[in-house]
Protein backbone atom coordinates (compact mmCIF):
# COMPACT_ATOMS: atom_id res chain seq x y z
CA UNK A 1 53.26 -24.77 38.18
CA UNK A 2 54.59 -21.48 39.83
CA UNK A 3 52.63 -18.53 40.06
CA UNK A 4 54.93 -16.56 37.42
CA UNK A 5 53.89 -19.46 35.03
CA UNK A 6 50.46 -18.68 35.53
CA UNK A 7 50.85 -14.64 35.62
CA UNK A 8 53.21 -14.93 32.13
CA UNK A 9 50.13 -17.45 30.55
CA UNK A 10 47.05 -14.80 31.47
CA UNK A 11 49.38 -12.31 30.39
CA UNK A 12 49.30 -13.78 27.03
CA UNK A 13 45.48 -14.66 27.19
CA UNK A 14 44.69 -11.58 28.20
CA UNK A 15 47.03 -9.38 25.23
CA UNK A 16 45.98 -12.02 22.60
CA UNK A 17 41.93 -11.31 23.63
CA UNK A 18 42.87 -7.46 23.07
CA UNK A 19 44.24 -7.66 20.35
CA UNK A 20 41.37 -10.29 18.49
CA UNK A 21 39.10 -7.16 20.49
CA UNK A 22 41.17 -4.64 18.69
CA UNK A 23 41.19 -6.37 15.15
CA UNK A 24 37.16 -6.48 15.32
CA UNK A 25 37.11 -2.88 16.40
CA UNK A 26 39.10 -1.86 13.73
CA UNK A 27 38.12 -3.61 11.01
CA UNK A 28 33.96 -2.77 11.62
CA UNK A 29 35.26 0.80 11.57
CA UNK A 30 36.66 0.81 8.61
CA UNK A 31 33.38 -0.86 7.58
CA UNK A 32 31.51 2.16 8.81
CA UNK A 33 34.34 3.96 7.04
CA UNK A 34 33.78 2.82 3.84
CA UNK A 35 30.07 3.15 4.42
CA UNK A 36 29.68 6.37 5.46
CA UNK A 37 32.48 8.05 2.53
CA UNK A 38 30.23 6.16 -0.16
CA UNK A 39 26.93 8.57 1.26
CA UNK A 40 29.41 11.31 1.54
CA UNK A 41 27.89 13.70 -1.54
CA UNK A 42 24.08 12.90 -0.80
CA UNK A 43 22.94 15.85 0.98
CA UNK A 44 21.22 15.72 4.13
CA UNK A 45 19.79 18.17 6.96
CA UNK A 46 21.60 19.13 10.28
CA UNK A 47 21.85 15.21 12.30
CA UNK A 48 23.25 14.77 15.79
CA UNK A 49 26.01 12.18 16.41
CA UNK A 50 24.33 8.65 17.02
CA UNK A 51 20.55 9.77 16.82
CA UNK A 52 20.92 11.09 13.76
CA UNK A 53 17.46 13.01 12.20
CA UNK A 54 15.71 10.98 14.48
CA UNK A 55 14.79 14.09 17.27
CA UNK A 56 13.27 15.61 14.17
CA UNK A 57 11.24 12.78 13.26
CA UNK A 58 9.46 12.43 16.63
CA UNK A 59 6.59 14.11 16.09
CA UNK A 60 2.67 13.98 14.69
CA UNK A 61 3.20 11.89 11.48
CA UNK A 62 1.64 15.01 9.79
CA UNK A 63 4.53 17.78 10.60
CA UNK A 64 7.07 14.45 9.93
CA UNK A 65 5.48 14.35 6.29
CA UNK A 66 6.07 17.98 5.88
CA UNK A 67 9.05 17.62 6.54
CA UNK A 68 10.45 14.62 4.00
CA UNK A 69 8.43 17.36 1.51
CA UNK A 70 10.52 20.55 2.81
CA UNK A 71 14.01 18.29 3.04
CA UNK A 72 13.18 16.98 -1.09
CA UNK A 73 12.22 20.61 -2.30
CA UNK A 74 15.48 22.00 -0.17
CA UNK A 75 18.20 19.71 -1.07
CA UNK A 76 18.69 18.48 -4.47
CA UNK A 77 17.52 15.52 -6.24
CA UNK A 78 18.22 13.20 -3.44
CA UNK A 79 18.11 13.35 0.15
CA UNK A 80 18.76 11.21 2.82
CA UNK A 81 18.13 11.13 6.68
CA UNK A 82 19.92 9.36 9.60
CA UNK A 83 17.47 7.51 12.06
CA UNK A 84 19.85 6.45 14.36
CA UNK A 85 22.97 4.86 12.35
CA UNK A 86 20.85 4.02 10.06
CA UNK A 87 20.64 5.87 6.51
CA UNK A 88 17.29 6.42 4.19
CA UNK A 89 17.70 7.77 0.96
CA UNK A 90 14.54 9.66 -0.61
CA UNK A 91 14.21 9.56 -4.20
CA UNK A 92 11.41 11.56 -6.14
CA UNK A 93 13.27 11.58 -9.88
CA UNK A 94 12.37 9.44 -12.38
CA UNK A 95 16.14 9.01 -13.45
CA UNK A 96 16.80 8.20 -9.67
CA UNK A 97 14.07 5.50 -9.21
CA UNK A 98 13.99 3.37 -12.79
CA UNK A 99 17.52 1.39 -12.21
CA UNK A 100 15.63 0.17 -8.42
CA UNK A 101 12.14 -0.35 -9.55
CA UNK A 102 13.48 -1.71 -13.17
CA UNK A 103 15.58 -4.27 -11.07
CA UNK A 104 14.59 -7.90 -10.83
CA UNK A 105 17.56 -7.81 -7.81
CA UNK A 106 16.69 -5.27 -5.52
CA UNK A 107 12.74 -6.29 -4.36
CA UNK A 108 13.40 -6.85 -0.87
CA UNK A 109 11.16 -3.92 1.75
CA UNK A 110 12.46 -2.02 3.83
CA UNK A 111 13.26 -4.00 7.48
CA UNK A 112 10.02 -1.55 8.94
CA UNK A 113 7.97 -4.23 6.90
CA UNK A 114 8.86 -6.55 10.03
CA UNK A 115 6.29 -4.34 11.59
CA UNK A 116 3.37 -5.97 9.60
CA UNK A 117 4.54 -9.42 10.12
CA UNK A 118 2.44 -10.27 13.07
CA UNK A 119 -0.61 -9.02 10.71
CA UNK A 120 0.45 -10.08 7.37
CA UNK A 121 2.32 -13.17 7.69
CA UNK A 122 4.87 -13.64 4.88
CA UNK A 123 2.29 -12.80 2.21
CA UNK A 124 3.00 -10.79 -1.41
CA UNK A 125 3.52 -7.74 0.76
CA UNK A 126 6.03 -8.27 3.14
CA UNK A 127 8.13 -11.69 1.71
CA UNK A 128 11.37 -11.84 -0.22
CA UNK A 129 13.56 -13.65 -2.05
CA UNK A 130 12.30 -16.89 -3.67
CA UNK A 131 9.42 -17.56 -1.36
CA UNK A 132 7.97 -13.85 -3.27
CA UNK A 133 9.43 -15.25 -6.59
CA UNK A 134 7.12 -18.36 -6.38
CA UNK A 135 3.96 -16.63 -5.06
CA UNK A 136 3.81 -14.17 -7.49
CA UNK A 137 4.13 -16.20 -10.44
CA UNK A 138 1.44 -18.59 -8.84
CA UNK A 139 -0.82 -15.78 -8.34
CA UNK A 140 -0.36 -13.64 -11.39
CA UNK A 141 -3.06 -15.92 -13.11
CA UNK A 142 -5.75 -15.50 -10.48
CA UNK A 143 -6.15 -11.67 -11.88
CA UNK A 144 -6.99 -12.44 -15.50
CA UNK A 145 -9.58 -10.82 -17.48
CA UNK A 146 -11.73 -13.69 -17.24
CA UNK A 147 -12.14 -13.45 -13.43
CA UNK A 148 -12.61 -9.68 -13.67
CA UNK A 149 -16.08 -9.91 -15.42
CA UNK A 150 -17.30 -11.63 -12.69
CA UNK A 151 -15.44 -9.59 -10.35
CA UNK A 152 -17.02 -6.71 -11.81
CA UNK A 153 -20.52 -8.29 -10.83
CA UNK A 154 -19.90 -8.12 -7.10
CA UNK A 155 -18.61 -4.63 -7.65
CA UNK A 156 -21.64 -3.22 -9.28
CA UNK A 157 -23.56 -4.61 -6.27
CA UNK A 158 -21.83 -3.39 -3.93
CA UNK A 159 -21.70 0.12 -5.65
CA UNK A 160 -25.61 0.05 -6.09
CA UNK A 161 -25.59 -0.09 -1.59
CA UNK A 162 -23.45 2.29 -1.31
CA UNK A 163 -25.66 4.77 -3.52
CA UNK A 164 -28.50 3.35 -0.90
CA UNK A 165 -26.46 4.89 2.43
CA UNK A 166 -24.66 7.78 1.18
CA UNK A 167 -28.58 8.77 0.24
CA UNK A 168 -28.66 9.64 4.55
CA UNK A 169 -26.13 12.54 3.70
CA UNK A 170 -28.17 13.97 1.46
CA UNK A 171 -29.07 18.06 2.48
CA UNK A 172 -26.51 17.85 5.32
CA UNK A 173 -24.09 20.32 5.52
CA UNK A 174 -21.09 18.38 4.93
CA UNK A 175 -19.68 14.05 6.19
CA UNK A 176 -16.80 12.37 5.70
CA UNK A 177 -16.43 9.97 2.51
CA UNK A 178 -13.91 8.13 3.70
CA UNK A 179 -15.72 5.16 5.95
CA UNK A 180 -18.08 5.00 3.54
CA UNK A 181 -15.30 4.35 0.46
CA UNK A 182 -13.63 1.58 3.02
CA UNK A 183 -16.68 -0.48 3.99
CA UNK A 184 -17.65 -0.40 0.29
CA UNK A 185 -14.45 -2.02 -0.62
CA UNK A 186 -14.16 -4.20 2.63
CA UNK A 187 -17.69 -5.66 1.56
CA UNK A 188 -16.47 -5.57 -2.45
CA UNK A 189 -12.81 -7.76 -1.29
CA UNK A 190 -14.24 -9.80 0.91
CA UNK A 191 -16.92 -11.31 -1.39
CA UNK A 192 -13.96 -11.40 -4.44
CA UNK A 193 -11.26 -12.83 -1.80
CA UNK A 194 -13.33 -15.29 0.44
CA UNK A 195 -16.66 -15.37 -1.21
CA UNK A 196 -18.31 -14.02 1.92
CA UNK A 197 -20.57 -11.15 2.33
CA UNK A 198 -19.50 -9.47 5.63
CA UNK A 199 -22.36 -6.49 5.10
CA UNK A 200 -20.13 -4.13 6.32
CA UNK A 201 -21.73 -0.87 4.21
CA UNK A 202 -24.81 -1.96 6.29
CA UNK A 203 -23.36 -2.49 9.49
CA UNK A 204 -21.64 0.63 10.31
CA UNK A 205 -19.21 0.70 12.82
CA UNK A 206 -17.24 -2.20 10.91
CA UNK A 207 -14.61 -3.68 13.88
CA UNK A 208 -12.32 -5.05 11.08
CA UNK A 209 -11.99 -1.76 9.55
CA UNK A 210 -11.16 0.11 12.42
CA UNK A 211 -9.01 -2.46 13.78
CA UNK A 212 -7.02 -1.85 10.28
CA UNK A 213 -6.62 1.73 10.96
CA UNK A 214 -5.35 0.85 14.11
CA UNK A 215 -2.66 -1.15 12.79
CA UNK A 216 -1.69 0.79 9.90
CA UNK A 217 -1.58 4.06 11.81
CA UNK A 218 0.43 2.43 15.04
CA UNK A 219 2.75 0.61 12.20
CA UNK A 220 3.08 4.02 10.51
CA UNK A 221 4.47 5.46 14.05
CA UNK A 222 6.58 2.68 14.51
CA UNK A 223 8.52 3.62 11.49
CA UNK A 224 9.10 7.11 12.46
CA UNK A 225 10.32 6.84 16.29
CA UNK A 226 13.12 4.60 16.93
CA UNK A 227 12.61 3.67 20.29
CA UNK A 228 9.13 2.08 19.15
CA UNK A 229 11.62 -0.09 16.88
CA UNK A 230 12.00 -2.15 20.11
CA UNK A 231 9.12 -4.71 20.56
CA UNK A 232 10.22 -4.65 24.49
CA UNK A 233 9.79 -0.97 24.94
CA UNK A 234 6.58 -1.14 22.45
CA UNK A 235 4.75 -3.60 24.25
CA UNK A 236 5.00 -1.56 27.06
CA UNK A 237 3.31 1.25 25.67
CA UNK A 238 -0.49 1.88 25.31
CA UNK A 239 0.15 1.60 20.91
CA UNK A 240 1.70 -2.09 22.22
CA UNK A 241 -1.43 -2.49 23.76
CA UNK A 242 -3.92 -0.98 21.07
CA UNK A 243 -1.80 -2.85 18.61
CA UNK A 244 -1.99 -6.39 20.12
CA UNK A 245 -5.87 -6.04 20.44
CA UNK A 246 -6.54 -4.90 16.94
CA UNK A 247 -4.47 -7.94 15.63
CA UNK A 248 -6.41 -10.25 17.68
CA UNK A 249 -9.25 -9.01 15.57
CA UNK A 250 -7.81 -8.74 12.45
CA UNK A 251 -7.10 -12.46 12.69
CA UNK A 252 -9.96 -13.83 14.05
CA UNK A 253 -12.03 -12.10 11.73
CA UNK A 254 -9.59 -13.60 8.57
CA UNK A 255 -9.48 -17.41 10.66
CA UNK A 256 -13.40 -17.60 10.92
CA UNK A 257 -13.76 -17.59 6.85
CA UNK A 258 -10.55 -19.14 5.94
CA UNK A 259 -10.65 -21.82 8.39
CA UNK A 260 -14.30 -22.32 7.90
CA UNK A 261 -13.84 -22.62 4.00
CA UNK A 262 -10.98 -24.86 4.03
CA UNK A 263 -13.05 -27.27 6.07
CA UNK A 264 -15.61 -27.27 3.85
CA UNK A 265 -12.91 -27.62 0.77
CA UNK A 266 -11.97 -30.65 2.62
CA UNK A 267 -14.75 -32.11 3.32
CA UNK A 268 -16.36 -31.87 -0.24
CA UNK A 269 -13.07 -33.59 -1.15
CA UNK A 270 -13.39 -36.37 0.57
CA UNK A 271 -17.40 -36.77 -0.24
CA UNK A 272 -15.94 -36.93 -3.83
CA UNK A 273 -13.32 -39.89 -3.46
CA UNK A 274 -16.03 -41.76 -1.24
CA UNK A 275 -18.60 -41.56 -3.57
CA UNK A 276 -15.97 -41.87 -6.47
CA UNK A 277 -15.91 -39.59 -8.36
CA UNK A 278 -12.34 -38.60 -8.36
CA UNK A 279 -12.05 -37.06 -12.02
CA UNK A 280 -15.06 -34.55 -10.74
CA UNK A 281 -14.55 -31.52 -9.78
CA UNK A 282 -17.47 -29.20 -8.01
CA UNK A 283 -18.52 -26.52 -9.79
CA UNK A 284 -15.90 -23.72 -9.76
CA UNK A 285 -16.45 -20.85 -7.36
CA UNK A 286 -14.68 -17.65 -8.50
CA UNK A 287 -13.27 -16.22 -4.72
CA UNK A 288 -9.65 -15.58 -4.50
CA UNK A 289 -9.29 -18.32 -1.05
CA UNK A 290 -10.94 -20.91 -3.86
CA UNK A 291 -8.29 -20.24 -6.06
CA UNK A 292 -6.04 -20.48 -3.83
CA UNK A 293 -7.04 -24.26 -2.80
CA UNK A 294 -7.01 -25.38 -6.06
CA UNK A 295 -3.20 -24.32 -6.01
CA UNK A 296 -2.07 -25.45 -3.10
CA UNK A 297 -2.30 -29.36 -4.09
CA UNK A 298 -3.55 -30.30 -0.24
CA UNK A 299 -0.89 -28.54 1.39
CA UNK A 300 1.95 -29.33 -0.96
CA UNK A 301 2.27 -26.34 -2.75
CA UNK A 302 0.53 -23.67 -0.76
CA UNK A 303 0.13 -24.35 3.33
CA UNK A 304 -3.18 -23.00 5.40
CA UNK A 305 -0.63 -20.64 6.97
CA UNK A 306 0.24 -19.43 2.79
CA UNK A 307 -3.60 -19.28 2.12
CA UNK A 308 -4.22 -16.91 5.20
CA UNK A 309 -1.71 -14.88 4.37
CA UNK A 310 -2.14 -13.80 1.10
CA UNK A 311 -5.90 -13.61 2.04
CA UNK A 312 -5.11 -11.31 4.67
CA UNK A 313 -2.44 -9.28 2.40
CA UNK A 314 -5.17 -8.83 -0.38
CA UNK A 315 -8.05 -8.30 1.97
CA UNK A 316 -5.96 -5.09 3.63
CA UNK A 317 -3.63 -4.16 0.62
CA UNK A 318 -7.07 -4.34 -1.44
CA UNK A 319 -9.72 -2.85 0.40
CA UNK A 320 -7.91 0.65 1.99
CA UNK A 321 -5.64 1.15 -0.60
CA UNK A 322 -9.07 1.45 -2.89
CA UNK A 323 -10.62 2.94 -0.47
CA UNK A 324 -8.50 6.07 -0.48
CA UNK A 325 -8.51 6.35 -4.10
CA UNK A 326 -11.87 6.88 -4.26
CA UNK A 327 -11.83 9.19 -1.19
CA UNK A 328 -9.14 10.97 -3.25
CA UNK A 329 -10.63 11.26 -6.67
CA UNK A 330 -14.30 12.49 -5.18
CA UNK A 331 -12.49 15.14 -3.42
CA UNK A 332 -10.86 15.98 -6.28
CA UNK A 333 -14.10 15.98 -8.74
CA UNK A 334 -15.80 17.69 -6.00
CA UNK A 335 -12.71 20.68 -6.30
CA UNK A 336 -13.36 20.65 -9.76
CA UNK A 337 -16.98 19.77 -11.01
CA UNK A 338 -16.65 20.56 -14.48
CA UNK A 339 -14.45 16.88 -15.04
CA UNK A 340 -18.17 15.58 -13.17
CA UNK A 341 -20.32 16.67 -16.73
CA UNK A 342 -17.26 15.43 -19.01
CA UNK A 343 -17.52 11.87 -17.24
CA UNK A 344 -20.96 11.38 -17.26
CA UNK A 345 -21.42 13.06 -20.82
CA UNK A 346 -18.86 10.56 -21.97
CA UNK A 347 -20.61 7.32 -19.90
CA UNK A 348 -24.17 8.25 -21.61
CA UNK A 349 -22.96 8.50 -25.62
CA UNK A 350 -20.36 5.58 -25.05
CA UNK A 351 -22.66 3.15 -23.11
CA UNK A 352 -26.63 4.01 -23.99
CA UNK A 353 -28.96 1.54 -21.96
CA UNK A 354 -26.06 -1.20 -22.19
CA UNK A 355 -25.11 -3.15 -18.74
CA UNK A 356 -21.89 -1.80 -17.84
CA UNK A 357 -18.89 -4.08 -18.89
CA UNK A 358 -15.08 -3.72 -19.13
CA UNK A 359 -15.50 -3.02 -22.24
CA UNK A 360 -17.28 0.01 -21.66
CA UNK A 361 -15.10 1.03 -18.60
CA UNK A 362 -12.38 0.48 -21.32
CA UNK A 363 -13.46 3.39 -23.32
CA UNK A 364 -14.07 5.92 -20.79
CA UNK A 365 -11.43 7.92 -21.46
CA UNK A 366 -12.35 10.94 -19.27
CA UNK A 367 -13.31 8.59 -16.39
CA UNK A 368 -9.82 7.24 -16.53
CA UNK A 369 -8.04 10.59 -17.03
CA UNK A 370 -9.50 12.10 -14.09
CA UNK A 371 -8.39 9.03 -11.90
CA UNK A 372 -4.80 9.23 -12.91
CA UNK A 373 -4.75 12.78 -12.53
CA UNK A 374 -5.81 12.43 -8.71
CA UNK A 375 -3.39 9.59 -8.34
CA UNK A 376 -0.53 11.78 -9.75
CA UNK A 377 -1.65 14.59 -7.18
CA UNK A 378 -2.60 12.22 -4.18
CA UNK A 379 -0.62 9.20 -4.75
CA UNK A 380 -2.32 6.79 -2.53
CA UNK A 381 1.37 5.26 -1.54
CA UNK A 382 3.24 8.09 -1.06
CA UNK A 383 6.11 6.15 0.20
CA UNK A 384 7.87 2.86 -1.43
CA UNK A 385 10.48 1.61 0.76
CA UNK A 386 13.49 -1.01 -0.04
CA UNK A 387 16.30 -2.51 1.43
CA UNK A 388 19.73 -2.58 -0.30
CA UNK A 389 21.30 -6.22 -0.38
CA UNK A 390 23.56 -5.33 -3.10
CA UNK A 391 25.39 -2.58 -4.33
CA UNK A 392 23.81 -0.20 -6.97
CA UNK A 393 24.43 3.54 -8.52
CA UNK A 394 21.85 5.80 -8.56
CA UNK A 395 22.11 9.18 -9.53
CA UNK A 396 26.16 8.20 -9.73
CA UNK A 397 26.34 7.67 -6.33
CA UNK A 398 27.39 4.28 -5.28
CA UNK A 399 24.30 3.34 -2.65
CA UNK A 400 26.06 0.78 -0.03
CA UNK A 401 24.45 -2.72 1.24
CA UNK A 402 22.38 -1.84 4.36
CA UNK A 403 21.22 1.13 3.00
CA UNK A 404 16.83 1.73 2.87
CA UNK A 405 16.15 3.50 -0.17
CA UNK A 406 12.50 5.36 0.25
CA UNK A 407 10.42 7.07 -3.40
CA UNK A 408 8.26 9.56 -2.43
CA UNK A 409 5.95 9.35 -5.05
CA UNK A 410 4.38 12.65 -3.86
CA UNK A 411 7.48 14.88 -4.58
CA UNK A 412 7.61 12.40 -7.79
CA UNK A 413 4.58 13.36 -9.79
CA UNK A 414 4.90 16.60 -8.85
CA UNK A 415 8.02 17.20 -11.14
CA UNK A 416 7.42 20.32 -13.72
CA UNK A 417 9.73 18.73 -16.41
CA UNK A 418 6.68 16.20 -17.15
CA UNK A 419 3.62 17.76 -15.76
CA UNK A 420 4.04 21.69 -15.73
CA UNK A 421 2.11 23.56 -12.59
CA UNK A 422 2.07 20.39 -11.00
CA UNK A 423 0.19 21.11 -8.15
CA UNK A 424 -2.68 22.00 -10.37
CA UNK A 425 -5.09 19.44 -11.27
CA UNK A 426 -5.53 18.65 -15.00
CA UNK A 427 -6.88 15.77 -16.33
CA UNK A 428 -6.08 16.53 -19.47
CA UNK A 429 -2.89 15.35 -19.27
CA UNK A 430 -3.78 11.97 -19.14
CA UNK A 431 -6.05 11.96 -22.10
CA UNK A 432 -4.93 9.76 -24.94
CA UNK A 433 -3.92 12.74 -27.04
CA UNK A 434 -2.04 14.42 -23.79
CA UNK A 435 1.92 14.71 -23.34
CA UNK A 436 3.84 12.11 -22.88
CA UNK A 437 6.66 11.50 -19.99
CA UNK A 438 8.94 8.92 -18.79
CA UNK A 439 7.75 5.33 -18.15
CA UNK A 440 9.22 6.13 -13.97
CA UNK A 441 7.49 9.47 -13.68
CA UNK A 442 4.42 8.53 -12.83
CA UNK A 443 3.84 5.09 -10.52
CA UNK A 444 0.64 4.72 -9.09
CA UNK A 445 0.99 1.14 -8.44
CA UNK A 446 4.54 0.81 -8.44
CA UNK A 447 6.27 -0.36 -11.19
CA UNK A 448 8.53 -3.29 -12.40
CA UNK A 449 8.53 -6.86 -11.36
CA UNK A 450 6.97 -5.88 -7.40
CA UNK A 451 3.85 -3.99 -9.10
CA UNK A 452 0.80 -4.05 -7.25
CA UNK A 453 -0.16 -7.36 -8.67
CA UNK A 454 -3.86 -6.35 -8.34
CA UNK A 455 -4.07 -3.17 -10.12
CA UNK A 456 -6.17 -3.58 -12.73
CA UNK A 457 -8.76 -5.20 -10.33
CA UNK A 458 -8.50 -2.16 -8.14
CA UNK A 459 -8.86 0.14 -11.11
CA UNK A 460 -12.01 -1.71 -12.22
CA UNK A 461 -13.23 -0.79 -8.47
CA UNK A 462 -12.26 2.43 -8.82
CA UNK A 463 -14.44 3.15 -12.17
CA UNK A 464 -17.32 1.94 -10.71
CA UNK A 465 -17.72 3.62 -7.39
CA UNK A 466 -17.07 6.62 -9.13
CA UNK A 467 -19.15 6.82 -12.11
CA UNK A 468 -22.10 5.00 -9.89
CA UNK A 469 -21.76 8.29 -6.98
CA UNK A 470 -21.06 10.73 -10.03
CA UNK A 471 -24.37 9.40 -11.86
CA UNK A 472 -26.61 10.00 -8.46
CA UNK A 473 -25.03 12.78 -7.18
CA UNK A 474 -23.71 15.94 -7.40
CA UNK A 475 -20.35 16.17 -5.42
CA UNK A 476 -18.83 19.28 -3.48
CA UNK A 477 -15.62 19.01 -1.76
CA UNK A 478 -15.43 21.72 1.10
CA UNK A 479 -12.23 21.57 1.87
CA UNK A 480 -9.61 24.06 -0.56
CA UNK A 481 -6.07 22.42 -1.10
CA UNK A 482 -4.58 24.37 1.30
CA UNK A 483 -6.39 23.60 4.64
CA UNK A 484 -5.27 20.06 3.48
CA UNK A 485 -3.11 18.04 6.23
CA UNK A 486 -1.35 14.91 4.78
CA UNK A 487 -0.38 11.78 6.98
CA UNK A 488 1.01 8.72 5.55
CA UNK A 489 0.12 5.63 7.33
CA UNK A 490 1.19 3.46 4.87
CA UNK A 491 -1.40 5.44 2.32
CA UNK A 492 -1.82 9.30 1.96
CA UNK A 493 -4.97 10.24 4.39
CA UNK A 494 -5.80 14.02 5.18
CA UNK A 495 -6.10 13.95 8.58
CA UNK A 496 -9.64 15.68 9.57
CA UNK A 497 -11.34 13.25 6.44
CA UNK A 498 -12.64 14.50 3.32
CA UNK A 499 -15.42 16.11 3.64
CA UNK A 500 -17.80 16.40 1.13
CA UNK A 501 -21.43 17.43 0.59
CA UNK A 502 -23.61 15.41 -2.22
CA UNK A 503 -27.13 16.50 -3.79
CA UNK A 504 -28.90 14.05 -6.12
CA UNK A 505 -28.91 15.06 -9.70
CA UNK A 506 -32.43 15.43 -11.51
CA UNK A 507 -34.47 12.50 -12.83
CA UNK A 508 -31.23 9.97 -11.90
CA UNK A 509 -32.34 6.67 -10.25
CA UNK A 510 -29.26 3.37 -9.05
CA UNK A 511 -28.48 2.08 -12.58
């Protein structure tokens, strides 16, 4: 073959390559195109070219929450930022958020929910798609009413040692209510989720809990500076580092119980069939893991790796989401003490000397305003995060496929068409007799089909830590609303605690 023969073939090689290069080039900007002229009319502040609002975001996750607040009051009814090429579009109107939470389609998280993975496995939190589907219709039934009686057991337990070492603050100046609100609900989640009693109110310096502020606060960062994205450059880094440890913890601390149980599951199992009784079944123990066991059919249904993940999902989700709403709600009855005497004036005529029950938690209609009223004004999720797999109009803008669409719940309840001054706190609004407003106004647990499935286990916490603190003690909060500093790592923290300052009331004893 000459050597023109081979110089005309690259030739054409070499032009048909281009031009296949050219075609992909072309046709992935038009893609962009398309993509970027469907965000063209949702507002957003000053970006650079390729980083986008990302220099802006890389900063304390304080002054980056002041700023999605600024940006929502500043720029309509819908924002969005660029973090690199990538668009998030806040929402924080109930018009704007009902066809996305409303949806049965568009459930998927954000892609920062890989983040959690290496904690959370693929549990009600972070899955998708069918593999969600099935979980949460298998684990709807393990919150009925039945189970929350004897949930509520545990709970008034643990309340009752909590009253025991909060009594150490008593005639100091001021301490922070927040540890104290987490290892009450670590202790209270772990005895309803595994059936163990950890002791953490009595232990102190709980390693699980502070190895799940480590994670939340480092996964938190991760969402907010782009080069942490990379899990090359961010095992590099001391939060790698911090990270990888507090995991290690996190999972040894879940393996010990669930591994432990499921042994034992196994091996009463097998005593059974030997001893033959196969119809038998041992008497029914009422933890979440035990549950669990008795649906996954010996590994058909539900694997170990399922179990541990949904035990480690409800054991986190559970225990500091709870945790802050109590922090919250003190803070606020300690701003405002009058809503103290309406709660326990309410407790005393409704309940007399009965044990408390749902039923009388049912009727505590003060109790229950004052909660919503501090979820409306410190949401405990601030942000709720999905990713767009299909096209969808909100607001009449058509919101493309890759798109994350963020609610900020806190610029949500704040909106005066439903709740006039709505940085004031009213509970009155909440009363049965108080205004009404749109189903999507107000979301404390979500809403629609990816609801926290738990909420009405975590509300039955809630009522009792409360009303057990408000019926020992007198509450203060010493902080004013405006030497407040929010973070959100995942929940809404203030970032210096909430401090708070407690005297017993007269003639009041644990009841």
């Amino acid at each position: 073959m000459s050597s023109s023969t081979l110089v005309t073939g690259g030739s054409w090689l070499t032009l048909i390559l281009s031009m296949c290069l050219m075609t992909i080039v072309v046709l992935l900007l038009v893609r962009r195109g398309k993509f970027l002229y469907a965000l063209r009319k949702v507002p957003y502040p000053p970006a650079f070219p390729i980083i986008g609002n990302a220099y802006q975001l890389c900063c304390s996750p304080e002054e980056a929450f002041k700023k999605m607040i600024k940006w929502g009051k500043e720029l309509g009814d819908m924002y969005l930022i660029w973090v690199g090429m990538r668009p998030f579009i806040f929402l924080y109107k109930a018009e704007a958020i009902q066809p996305l939470l409303s949806s049965s389609v568009h459930i998927d998280k954000s892609l920062e929910y890989q983040y959690l993975h290496s904690w959370l496995g693929n549990g009600l939190v972070t899955s998708s798609g069918e593999k969600w589907h099935f979980h949460r219709k298998l684990l709807t039934p393990t919150f009925h009413s039945g189970l929350l009686e004897v949930y509520l057991k545990g709970t008034i337990r643990e309340a009752q040692i909590l009253i025991s070492c909060l009594r150490k603050e008593v005639g100091k100046p001021e301490f922070d209510i927040v540890p104290y609100a987490k290892r009450a609900t670590l202790d209270i989640i772990c005895d309803s989720s595994m059936g163990c009693n950890v002791n953490a109110q009595q232990n102190g310096e709980n390693e699980y809990v502070l190895a799940v502020n480590t994670l939340a606060s480092i996964s938190q960062r991760r969402f907010l500076n782009v080069w942490m994205s990379f899990d090359p450059i961010f095992k590099l880094t001391t939060w790698g580092k911090k990270h990888d440890h507090a995991l290690r913890v996190t999972h040894g601390f879940s393996k010990l119980y669930v591994r432990t149980l499921i042994i034992a599951e196994r091996k009463a199992e097998w005593k059974a069939r030997k001893d033959g009784n196969f119809n038998e079944r041992s008497q029914k123990r009422q933890a979440l893991l035990d549950l669990l066991l008795e649906l996954s059919d010996d590994n058909r249904v539900l694997t170990d790796d399922d179990i541990r993940d949904e035990v480690n999902t409800f054991m986190f989700a559970g225990h500091d989401t709870t945790a802050t709403s109590v922090s919250w709600i003190l803070y606020a009855l300690g701003r405002h003490p009058q809503y103290q005497e309406k709660i326990l004036e309410e407790y005393y005529r409704v309940a007399g000397t009965k044990e408390l029950s749902l039923e009388i938690l049912s009727k505590l209609t003060w109790l229950e305003a004052c909660i919503k009223e501090s979820w409306r004004v410190y949401p405990v999720t601030p942000l709720i995060a999905r990713q767009i797999y299909h096209p969808i109009t909100i607001l009449g803008h058509e919101i493309p496929i890759g798109s994350t669409v963020i609610i900020n719940s806190f610029l949500l309840h704040r909106d005066p068409r439903y709740f006039p001054e709505p940085d004031t706190y009213r509970p009155e609004r909440f009363l049965p007799n108080g205004p009404k407003y749109p189903s999507y106004a107000f979301v404390p647990f979500s809403a629609g089909s990816r609801n926290c499935i738990g909420w009405k286990y975590a509300t039955m916490i809630v009522k009792v830590l409360i009303l057990y603190i408000l019926k020992n003690f007198q509450v203060e909060s010493l902080d004013t609303e405006d030497q407040l500093r929010f973070i959100t790592e995942l929940v809404l923290y203030n970032a210096d605690g909430l401090r708070l300052k407690i005297t017993p009331r007269k003639n009041t004893i644990i009841v």
